[in-house]
C-alpha atoms as a PDB file:
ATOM      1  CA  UNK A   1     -46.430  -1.401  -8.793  1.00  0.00           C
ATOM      2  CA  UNK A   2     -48.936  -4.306  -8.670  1.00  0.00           C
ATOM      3  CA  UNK A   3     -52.099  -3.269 -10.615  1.00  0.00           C
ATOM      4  CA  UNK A   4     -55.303  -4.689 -11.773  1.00  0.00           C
ATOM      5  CA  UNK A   5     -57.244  -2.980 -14.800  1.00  0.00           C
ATOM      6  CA  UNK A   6     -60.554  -3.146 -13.388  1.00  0.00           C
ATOM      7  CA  UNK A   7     -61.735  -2.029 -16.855  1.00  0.00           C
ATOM      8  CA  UNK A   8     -60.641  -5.360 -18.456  1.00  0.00           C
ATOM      9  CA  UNK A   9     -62.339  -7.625 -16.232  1.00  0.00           C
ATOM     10  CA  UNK A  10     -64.148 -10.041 -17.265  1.00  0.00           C
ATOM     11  CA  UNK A  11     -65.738 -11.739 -13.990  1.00  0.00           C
ATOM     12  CA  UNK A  12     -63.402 -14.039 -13.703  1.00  0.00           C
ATOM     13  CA  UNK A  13     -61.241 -13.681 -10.596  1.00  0.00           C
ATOM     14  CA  UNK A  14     -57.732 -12.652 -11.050  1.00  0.00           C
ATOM     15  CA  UNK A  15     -54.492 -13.411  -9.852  1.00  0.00           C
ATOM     16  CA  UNK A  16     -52.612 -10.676  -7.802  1.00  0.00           C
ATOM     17  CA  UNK A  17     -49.534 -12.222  -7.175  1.00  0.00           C
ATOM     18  CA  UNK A  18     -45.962 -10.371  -7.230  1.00  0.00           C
ATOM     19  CA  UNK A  19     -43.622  -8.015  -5.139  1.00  0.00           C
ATOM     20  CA  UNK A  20     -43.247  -4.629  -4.478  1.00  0.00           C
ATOM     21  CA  UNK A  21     -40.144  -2.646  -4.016  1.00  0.00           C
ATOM     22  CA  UNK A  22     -39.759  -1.206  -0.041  1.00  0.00           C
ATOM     23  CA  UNK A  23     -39.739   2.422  -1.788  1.00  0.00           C
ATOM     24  CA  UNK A  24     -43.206   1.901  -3.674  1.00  0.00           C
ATOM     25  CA  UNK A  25     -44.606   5.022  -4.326  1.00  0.00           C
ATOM     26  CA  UNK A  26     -47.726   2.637  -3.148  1.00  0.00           C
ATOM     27  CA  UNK A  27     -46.622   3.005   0.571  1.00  0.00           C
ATOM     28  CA  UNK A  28     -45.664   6.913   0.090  1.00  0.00           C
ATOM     29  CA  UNK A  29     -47.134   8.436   3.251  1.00  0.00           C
ATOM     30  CA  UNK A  30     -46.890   5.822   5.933  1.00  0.00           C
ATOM     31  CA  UNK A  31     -45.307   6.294   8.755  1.00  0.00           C
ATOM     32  CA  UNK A  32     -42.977   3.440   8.104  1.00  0.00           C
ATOM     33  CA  UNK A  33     -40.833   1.860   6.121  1.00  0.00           C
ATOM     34  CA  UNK A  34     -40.122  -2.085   4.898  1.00  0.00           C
ATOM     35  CA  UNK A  35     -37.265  -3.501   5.269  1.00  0.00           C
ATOM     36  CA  UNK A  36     -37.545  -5.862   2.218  1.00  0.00           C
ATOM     37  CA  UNK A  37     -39.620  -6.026  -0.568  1.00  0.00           C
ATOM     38  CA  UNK A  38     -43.738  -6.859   0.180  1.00  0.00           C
ATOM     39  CA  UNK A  39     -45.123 -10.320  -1.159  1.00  0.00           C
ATOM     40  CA  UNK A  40     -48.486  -9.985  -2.401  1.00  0.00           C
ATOM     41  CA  UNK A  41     -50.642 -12.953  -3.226  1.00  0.00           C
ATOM     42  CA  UNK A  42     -54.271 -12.823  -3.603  1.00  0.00           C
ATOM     43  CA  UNK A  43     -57.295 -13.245  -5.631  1.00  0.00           C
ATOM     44  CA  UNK A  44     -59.499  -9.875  -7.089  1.00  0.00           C
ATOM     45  CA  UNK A  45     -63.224 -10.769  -7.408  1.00  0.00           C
ATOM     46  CA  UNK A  46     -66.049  -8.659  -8.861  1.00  0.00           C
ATOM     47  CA  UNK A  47     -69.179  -8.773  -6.249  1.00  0.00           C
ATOM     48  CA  UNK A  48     -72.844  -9.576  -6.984  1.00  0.00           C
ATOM     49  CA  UNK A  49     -73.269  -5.518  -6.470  1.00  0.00           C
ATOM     50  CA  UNK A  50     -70.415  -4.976  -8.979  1.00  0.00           C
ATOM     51  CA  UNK A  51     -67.941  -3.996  -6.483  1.00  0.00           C
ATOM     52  CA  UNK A  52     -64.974  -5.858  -6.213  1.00  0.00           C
ATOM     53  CA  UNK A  53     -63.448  -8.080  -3.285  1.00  0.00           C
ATOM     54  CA  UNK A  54     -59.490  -9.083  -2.749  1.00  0.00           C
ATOM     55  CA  UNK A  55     -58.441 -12.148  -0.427  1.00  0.00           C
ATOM     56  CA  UNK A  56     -55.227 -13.161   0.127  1.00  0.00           C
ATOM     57  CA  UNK A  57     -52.036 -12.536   1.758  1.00  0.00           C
ATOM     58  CA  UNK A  58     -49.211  -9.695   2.682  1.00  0.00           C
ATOM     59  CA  UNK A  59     -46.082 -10.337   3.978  1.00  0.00           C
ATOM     60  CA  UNK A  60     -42.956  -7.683   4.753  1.00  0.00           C
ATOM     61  CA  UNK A  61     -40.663  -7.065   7.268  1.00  0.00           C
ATOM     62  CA  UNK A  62     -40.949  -3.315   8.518  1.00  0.00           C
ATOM     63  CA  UNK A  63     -37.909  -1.475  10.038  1.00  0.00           C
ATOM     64  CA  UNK A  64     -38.163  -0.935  13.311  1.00  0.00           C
END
């Protein structure tokens, strides 16, 4: 799974970048399923009201 230890950061954004497996226990529950593993790419940034903000992209094929 593709995680981010919020704990460590240190304001800086932060590269989310990598792939997930169609049978993620991430995606447990939807009422779907991939077809191929899900590209992740993306930037994690802390807010002004220490919250934090991801951008980027997600791309998957989904079985229909």
């Amino acid at each position: 799974m593709l995680r981010v230890d919020v704990r460590r950061f240190a304001g800086e954004p932060v590269a989310t970048t990598g792939r997930l497996a169609p049978d993620d226990e991430a995606f447990d529950g939807l009422a779907f399923a991939f077809a191929t593993p899900v590209a992740v790419d993306g930037m994690l940034r802390e807010t002004t009201e220490g919250d934090f903000r991801w951008q980027g992209h997600v791309q998957a094929a989904v079985r229909g």
